[in-house]
N, C-alpha and C. Protein backbone atom coordinates (compact mmCIF):
# COMPACT_ATOMS: atom_id res chain seq x y z
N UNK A 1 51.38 -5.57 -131.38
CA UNK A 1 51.88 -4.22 -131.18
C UNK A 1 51.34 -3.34 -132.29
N UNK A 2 50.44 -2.26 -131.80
CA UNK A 2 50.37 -1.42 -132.53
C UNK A 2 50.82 0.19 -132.77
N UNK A 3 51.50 0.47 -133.51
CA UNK A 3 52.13 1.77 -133.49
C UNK A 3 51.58 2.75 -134.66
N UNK A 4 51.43 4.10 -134.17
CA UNK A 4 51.36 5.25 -134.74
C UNK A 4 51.89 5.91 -135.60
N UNK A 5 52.22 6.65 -136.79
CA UNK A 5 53.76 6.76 -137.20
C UNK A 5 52.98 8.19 -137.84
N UNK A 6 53.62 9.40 -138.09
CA UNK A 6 53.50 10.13 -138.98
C UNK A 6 54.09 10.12 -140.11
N UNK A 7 53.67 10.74 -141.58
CA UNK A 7 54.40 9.99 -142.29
C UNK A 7 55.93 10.89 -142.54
N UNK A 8 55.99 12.32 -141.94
CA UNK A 8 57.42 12.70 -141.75
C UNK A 8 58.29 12.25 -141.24
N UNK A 9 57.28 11.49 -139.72
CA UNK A 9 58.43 10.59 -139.32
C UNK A 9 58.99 9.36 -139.99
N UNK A 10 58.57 9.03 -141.52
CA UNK A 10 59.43 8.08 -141.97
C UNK A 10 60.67 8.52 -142.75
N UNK A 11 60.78 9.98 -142.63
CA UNK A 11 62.33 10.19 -143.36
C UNK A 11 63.21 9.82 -142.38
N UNK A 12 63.38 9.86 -140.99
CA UNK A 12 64.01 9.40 -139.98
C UNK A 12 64.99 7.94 -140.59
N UNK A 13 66.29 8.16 -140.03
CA UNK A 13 66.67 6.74 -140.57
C UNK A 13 66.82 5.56 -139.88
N UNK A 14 66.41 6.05 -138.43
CA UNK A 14 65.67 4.64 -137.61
C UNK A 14 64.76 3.74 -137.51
N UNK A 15 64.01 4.07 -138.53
CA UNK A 15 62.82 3.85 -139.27
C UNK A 15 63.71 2.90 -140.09
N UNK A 16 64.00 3.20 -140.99
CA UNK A 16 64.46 2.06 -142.09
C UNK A 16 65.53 1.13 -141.74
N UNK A 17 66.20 0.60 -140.04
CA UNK A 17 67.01 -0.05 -139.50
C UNK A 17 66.24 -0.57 -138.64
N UNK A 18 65.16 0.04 -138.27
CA UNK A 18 63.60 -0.84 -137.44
C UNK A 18 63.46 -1.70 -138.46
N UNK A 19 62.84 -1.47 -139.73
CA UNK A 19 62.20 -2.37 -140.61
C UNK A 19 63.29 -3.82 -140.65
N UNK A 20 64.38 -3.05 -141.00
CA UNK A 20 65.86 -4.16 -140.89
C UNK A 20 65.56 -5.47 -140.24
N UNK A 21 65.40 -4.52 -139.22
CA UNK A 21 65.95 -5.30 -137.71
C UNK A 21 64.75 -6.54 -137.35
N UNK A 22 63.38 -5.84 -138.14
CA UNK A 22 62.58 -6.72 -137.83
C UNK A 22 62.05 -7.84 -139.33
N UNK A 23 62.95 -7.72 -139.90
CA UNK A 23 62.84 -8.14 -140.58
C UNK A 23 64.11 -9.07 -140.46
N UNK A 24 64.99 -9.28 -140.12
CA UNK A 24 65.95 -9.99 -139.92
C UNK A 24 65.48 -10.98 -138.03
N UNK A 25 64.52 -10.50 -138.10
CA UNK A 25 64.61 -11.46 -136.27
C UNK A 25 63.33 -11.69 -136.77
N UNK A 26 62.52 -11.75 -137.84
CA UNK A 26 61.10 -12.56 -137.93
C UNK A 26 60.11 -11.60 -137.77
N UNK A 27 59.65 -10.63 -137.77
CA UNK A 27 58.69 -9.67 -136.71
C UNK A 27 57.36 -10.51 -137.13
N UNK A 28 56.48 -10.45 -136.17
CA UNK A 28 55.10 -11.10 -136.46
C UNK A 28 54.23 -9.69 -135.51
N UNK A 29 53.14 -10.03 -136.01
CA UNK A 29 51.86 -9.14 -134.24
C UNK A 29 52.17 -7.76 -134.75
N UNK A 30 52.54 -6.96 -135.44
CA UNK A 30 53.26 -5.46 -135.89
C UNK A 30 52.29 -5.02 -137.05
N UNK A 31 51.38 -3.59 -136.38
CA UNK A 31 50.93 -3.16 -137.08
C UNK A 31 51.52 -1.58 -137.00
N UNK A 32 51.60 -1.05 -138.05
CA UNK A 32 51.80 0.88 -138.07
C UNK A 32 50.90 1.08 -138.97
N UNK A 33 50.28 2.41 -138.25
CA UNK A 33 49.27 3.58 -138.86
C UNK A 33 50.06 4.11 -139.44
N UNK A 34 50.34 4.92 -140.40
CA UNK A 34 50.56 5.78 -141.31
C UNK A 34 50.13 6.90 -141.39
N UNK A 35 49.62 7.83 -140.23
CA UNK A 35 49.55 9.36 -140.68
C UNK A 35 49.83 10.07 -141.76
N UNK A 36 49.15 9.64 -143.05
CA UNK A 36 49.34 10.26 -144.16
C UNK A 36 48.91 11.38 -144.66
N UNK A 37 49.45 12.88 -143.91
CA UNK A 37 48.61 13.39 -144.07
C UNK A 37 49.42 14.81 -145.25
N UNK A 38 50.25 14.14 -145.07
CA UNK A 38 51.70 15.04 -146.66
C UNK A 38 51.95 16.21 -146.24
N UNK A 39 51.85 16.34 -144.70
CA UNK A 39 52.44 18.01 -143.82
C UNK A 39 53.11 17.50 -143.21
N UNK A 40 54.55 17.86 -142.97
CA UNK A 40 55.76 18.02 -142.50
C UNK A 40 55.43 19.67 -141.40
N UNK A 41 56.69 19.11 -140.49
CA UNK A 41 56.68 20.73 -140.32
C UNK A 41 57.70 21.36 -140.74
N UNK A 42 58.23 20.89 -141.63
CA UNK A 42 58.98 21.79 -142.58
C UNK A 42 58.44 22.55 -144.02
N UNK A 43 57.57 21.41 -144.45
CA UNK A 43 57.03 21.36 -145.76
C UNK A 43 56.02 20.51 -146.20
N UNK A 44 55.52 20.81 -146.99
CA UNK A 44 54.43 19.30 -147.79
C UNK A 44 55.48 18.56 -148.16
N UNK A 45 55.05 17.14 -147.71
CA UNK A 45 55.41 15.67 -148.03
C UNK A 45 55.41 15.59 -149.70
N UNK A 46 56.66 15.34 -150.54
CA UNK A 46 56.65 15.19 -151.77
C UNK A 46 55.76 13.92 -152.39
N UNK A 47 55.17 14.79 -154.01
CA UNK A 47 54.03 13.83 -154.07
C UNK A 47 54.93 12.48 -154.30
N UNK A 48 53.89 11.76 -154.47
CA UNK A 48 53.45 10.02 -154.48
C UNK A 48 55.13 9.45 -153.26
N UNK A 49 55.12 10.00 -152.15
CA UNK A 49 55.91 9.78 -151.27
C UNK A 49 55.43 8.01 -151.06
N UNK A 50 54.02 7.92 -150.68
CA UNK A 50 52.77 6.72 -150.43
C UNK A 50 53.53 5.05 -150.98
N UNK A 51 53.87 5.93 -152.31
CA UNK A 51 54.41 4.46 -153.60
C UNK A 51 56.24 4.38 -152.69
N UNK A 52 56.71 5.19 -152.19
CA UNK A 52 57.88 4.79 -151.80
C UNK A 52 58.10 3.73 -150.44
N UNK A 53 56.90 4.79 -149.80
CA UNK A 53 56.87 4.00 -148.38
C UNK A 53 56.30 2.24 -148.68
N UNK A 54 55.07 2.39 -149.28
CA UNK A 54 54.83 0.58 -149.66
C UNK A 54 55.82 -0.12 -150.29
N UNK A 55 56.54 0.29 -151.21
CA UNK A 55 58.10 -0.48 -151.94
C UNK A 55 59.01 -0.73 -150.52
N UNK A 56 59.09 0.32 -149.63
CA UNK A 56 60.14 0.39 -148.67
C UNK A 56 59.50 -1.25 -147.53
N UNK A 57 58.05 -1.14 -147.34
CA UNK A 57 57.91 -1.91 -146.17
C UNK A 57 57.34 -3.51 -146.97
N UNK A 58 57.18 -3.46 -148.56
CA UNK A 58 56.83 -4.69 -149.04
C UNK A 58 58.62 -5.28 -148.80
N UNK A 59 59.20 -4.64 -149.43
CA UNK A 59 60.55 -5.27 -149.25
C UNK A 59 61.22 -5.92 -147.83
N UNK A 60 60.54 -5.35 -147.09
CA UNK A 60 60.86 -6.26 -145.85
C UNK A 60 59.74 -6.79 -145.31
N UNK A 61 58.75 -7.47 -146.30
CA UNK A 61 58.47 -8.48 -145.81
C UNK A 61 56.56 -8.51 -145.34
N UNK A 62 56.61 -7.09 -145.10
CA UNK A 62 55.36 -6.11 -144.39
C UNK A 62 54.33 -6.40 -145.30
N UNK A 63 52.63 -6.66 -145.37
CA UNK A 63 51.73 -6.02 -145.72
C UNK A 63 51.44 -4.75 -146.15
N UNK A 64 51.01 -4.27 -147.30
CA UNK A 64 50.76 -2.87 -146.92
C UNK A 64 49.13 -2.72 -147.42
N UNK A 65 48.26 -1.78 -146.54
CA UNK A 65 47.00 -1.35 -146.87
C UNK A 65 47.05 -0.22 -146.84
N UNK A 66 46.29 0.27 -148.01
CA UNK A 66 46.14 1.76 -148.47
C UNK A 66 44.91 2.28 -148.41
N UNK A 67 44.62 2.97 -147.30
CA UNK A 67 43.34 3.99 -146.70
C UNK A 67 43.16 4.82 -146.92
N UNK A 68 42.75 5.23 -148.38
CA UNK A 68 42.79 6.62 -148.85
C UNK A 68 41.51 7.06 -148.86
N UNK A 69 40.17 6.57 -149.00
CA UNK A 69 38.74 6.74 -149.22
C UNK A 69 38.13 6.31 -147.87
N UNK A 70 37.05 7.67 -147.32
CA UNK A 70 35.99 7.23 -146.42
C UNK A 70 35.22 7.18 -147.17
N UNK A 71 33.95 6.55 -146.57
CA UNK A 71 32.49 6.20 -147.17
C UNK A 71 31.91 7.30 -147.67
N UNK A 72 31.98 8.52 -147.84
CA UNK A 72 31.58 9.65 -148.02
C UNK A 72 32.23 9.36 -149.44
N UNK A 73 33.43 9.57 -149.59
CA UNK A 73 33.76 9.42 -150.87
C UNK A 73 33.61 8.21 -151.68
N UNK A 74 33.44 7.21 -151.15
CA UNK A 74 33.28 5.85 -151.93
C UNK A 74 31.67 6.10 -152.25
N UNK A 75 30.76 6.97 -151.61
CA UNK A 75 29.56 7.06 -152.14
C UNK A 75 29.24 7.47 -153.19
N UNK A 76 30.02 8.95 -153.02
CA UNK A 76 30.13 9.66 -154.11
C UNK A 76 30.62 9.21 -155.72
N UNK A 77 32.07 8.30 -155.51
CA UNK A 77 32.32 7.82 -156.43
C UNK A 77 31.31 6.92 -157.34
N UNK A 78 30.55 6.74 -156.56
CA UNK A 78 29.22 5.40 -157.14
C UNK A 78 28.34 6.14 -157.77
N UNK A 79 28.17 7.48 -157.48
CA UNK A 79 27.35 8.46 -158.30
C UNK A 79 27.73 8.92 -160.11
N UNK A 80 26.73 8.91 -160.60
CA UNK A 80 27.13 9.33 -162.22
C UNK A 80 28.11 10.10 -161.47
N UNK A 81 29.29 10.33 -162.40
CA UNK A 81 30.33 11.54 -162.47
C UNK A 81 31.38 11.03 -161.44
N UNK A 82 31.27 10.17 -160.29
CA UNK A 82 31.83 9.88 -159.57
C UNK A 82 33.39 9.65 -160.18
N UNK A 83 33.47 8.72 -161.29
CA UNK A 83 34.73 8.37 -161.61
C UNK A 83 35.76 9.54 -161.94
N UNK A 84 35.14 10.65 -162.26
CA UNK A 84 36.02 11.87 -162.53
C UNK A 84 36.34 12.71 -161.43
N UNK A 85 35.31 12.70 -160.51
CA UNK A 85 35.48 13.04 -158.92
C UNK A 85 36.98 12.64 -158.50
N UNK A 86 36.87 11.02 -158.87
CA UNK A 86 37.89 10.56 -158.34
C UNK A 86 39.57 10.47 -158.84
N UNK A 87 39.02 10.36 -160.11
CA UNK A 87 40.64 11.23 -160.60
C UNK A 87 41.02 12.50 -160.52
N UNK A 88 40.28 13.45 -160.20
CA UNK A 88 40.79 15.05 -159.65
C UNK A 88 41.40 14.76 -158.26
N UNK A 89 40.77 13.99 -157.38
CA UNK A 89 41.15 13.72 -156.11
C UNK A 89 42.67 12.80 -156.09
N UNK A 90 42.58 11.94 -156.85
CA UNK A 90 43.89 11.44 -157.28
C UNK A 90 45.41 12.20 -157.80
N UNK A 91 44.97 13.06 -158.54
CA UNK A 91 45.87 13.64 -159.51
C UNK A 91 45.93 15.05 -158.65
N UNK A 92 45.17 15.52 -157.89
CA UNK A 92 45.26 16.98 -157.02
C UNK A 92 46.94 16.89 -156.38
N UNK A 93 47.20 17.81 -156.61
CA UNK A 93 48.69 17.94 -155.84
C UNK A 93 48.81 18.33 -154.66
N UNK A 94 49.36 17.72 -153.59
CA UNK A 94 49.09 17.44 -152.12
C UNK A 94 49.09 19.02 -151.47
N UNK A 95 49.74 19.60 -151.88
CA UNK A 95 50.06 21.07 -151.52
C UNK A 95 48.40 21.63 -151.60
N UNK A 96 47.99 21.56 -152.73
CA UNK A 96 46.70 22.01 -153.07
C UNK A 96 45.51 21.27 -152.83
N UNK A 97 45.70 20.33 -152.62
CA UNK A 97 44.44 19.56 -151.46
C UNK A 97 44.22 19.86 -150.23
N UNK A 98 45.68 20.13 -149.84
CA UNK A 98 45.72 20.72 -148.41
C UNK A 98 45.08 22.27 -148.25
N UNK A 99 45.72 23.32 -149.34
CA UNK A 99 45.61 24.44 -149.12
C UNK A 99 43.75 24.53 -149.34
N UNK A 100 43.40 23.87 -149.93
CA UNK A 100 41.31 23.63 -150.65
C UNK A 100 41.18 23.53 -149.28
N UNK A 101 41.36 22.45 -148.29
CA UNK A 101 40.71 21.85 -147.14
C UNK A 101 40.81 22.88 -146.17
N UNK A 102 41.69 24.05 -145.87
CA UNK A 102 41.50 24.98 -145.57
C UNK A 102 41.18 26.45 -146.02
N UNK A 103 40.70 26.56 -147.36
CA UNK A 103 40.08 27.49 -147.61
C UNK A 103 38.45 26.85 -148.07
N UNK A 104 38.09 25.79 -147.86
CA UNK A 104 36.66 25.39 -147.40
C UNK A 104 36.42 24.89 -148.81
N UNK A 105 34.97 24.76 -148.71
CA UNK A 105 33.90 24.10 -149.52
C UNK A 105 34.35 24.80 -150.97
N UNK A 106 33.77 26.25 -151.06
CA UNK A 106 33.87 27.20 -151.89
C UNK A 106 35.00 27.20 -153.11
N UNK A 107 36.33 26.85 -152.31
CA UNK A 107 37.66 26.83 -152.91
C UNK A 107 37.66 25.34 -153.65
N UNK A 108 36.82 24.44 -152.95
CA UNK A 108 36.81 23.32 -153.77
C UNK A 108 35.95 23.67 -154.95
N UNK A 109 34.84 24.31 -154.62
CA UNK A 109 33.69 23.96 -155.58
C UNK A 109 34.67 24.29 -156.93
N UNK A 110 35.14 26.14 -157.04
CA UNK A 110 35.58 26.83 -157.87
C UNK A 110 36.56 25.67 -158.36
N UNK A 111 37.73 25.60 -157.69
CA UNK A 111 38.75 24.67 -158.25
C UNK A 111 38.11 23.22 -159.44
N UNK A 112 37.64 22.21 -158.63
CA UNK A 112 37.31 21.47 -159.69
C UNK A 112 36.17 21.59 -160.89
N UNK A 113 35.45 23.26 -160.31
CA UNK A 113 34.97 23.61 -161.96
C UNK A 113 35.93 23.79 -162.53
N UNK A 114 37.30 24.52 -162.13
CA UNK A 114 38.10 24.84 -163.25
C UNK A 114 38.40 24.01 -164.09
N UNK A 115 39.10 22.94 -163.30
CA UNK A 115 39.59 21.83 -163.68
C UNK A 115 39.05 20.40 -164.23
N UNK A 116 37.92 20.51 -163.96
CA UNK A 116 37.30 19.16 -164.89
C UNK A 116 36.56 20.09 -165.93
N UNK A 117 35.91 21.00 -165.50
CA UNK A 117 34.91 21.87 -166.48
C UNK A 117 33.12 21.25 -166.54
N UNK A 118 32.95 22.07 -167.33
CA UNK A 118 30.96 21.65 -167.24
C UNK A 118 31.32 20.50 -167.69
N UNK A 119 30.88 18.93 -167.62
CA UNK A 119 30.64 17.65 -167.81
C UNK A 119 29.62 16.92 -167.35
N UNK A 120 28.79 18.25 -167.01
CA UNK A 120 26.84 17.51 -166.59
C UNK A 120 27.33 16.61 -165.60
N UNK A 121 27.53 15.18 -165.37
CA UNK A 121 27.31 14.45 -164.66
C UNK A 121 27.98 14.74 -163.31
N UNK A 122 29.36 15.09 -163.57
CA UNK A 122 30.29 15.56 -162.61
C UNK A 122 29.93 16.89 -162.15
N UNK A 123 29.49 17.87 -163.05
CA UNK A 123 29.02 18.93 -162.39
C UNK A 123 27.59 18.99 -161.49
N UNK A 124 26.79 17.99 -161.71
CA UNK A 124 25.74 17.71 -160.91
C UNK A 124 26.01 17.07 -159.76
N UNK A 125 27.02 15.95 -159.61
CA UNK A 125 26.97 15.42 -158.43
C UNK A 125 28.12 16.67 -157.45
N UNK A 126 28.79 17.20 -158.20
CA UNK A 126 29.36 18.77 -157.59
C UNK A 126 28.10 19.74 -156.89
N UNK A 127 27.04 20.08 -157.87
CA UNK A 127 26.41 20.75 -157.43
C UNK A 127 24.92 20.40 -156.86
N UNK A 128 24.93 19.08 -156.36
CA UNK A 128 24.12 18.91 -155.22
C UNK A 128 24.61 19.01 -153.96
N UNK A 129 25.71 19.39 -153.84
CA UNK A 129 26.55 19.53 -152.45
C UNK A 129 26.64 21.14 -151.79
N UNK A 130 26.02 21.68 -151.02
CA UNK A 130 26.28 22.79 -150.53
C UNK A 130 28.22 22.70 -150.19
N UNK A 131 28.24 23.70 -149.63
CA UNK A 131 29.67 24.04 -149.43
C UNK A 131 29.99 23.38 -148.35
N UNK A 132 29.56 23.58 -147.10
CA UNK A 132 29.65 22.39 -146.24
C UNK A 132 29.59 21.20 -146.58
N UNK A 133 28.84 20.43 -147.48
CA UNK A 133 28.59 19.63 -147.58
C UNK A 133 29.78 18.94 -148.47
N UNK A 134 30.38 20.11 -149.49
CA UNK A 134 30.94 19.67 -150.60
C UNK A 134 32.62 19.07 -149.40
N UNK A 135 33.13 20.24 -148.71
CA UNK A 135 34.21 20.07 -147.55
C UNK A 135 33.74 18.56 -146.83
N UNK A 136 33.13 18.42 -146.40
CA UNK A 136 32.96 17.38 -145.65
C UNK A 136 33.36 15.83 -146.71
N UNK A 137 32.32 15.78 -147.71
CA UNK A 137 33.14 15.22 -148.66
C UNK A 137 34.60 15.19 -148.99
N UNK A 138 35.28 16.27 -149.45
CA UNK A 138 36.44 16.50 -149.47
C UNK A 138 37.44 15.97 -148.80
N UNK A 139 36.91 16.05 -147.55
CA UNK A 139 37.69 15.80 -146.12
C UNK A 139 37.63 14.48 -145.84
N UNK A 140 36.83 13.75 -146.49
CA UNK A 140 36.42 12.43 -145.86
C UNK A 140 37.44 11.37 -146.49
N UNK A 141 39.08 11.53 -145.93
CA UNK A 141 39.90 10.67 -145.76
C UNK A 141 39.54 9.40 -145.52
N UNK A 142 40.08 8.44 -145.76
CA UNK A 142 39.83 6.84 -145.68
C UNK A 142 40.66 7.28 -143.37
N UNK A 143 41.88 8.16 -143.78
CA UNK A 143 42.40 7.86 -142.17
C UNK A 143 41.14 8.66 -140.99
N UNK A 144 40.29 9.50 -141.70
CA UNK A 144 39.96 10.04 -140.56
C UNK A 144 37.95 9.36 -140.95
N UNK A 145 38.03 8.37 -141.28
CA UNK A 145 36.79 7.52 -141.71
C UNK A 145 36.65 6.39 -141.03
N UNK A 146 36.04 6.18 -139.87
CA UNK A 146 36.45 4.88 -138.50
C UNK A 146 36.01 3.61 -139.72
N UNK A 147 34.88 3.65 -139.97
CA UNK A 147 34.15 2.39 -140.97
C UNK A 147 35.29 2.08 -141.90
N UNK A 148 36.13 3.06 -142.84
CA UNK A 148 36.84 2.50 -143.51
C UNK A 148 38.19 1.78 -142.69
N UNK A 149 38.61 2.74 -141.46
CA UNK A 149 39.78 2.17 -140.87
C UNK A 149 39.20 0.69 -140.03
N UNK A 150 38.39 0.66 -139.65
CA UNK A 150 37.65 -0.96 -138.93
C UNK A 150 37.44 -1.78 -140.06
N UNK A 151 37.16 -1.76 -141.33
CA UNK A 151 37.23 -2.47 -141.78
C UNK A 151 38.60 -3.11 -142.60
N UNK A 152 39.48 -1.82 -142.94
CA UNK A 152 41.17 -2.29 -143.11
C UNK A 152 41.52 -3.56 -141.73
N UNK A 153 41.26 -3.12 -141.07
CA UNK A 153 41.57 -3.86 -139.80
C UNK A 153 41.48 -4.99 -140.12
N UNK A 154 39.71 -5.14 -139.75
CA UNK A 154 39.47 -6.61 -139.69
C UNK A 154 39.81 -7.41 -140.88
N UNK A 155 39.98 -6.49 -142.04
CA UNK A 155 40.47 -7.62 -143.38
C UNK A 155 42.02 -8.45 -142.70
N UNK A 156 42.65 -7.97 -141.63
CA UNK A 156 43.73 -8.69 -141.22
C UNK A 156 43.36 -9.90 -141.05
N UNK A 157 44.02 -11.13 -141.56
CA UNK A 157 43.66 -12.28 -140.88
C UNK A 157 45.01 -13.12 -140.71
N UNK A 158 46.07 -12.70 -140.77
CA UNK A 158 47.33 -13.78 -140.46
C UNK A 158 48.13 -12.50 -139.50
N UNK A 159 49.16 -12.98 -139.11
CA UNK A 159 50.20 -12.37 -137.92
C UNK A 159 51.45 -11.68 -138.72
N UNK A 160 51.38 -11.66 -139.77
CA UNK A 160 52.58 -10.92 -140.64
C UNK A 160 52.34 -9.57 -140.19
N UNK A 161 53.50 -8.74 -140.63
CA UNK A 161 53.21 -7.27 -140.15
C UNK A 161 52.73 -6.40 -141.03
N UNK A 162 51.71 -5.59 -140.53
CA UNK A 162 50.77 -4.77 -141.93
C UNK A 162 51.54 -3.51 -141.58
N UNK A 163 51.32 -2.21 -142.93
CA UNK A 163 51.51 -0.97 -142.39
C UNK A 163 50.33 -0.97 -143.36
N UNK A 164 49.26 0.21 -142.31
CA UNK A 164 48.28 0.80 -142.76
C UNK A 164 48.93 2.05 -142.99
N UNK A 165 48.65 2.20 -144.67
CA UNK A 165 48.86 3.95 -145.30
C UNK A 165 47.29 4.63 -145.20
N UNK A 166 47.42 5.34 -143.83
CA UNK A 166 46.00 6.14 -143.47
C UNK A 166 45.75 7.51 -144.22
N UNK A 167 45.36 7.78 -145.33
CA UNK A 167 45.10 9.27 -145.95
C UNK A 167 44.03 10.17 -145.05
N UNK A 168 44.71 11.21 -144.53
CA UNK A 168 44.43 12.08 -143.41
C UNK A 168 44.94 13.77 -144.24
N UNK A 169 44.24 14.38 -143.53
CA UNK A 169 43.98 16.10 -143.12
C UNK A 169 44.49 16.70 -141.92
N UNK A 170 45.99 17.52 -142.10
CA UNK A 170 46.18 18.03 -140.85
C UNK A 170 45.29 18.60 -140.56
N UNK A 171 44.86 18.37 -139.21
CA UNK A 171 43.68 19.58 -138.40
C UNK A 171 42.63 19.16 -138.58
N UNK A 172 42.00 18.53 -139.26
CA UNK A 172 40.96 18.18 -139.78
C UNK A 172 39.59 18.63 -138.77
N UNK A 173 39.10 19.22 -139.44
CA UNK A 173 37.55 19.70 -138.45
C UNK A 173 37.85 21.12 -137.64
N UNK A 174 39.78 21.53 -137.63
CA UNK A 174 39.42 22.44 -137.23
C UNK A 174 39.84 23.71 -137.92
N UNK A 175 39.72 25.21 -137.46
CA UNK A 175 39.36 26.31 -138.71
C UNK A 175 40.96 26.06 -139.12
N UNK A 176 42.08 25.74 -138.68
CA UNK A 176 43.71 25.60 -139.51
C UNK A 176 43.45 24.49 -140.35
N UNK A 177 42.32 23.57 -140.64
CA UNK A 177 42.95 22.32 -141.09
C UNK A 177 44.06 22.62 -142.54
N UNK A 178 44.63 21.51 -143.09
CA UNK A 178 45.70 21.47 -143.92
C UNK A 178 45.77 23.30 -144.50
N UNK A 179 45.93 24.01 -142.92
CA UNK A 179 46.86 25.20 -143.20
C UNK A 179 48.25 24.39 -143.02
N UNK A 180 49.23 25.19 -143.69
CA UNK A 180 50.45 24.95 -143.44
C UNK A 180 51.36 25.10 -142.98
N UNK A 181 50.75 26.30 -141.78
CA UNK A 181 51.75 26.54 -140.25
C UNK A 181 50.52 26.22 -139.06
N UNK A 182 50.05 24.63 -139.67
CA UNK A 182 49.06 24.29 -138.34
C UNK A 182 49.77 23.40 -137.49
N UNK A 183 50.59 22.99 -137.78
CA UNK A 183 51.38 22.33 -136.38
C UNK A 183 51.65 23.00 -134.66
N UNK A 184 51.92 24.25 -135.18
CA UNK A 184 51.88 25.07 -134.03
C UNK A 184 50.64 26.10 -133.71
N UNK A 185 49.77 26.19 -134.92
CA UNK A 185 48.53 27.05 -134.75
C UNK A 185 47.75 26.64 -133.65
N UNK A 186 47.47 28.02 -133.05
CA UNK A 186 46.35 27.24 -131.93
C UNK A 186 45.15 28.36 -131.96
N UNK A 187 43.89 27.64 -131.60
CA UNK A 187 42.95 28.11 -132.19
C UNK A 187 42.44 29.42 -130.73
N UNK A 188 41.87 30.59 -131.29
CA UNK A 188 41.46 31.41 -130.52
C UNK A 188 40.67 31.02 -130.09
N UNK A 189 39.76 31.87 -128.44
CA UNK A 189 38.91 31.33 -127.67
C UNK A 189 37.65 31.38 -128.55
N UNK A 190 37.40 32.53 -129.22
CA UNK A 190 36.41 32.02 -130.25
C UNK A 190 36.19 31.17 -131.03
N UNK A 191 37.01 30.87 -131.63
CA UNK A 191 37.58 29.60 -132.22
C UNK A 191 37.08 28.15 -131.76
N UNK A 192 37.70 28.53 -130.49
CA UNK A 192 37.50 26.89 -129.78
C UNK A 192 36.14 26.88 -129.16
N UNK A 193 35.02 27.99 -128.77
CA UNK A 193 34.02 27.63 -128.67
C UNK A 193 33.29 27.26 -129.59
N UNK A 194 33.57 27.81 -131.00
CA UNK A 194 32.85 27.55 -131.85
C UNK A 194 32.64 25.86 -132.48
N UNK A 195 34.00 25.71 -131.63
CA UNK A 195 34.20 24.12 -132.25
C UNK A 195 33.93 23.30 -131.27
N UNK A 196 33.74 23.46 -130.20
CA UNK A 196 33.19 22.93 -129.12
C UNK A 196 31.77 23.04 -129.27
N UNK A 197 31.23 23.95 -129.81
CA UNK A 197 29.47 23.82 -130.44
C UNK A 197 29.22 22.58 -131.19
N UNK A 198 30.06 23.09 -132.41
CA UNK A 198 30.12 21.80 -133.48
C UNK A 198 30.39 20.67 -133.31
């Protein structure tokens, strides 16, 4: 059985009497995705929510895999400067990862000049990236990265129950992504041809 989950839907408290329940009758064959994508439609998902949910499903018993990097970013990280790449991306506060991924490339570039500053190595592997290029990076979630999610997969090899924590982008790819009234945004006809080009 494989199930879907957003990760708002784990404040729900049927959720944590599921885990119970299957944890008290044996559960085997049980996998959940993790829509991690820290948008509520109330609010951004409070940070390091991620560390609660794995404490919550190790305790009963669960696997947990954490899908935070696509290959885009695991490339990058391999690049001089990479390791600092990757602690801005770490330490970014979910609100403001989200709000970058929808104000584009640009908003990233500026932002982590602010914030790491000139450091040559990091600023080079920054500035071989056009703006498109730099977003796409950005964006390249481990949840919305098939190679990284096929390979979480196949690392399964026993019948215990996994929860995959999938790191995802509301909207992703389209002009609302991690806006924060994109749950109900819907994209104009211009809009949607344009993305139907792309």
């Amino acid at each position: 059985m494989i199930a879907l989950v957003g990760d708002a839907e784990m404040d729900e408290g049927n959720i944590f009497e599921a885990l119970l329940e299957g944890w008290k009758h044996g559960l085997r064959n049980t996998w959940w995705v993790v829509d991690y994508n820290r948008q509520s439609l109330d609010a951004v998902v409070r940070e390091g929510l991620w560390a609660k949910f794995e404490t919550m499903f190790r305790n009963f018993g669960w696997d947990v895999v954490i899908v935070k990097y696509g290959k885009l970013m695991l490339e990058a990280f391999a690049e001089p400067g990479g390791e600092a790449l990757r602690r801005w991306i770490d330490n970014c506060p979910n609100q403001m990862y989200a709000a970058l991924c929808f104000q584009g490339g640009a908003a990233f570039r500026k932002h982590l000049r602010d914030d790491i500053g000139d450091q040559g190595e990091v600023s080079a592997l920054i500035d071989r990236r056009s703006d498109d290029e730099l977003l796409a990076l950005m964006s390249n979630l481990g949840g919305h990265d098939m190679a990284s999610m096929i390979e979480a997969f196949e690392a399964i090899d026993h019948d215990r129950p996994v929860c995959f924590i999938a790191y995802t982008i509301k909207g992703v790819g389209l002009p609302m992504q991690g806006h924060k009234d994109n749950h109900a945004g819907l994209m104009t006809v211009a809009q949607m041809e344009k993305w139907r080009t792309a």
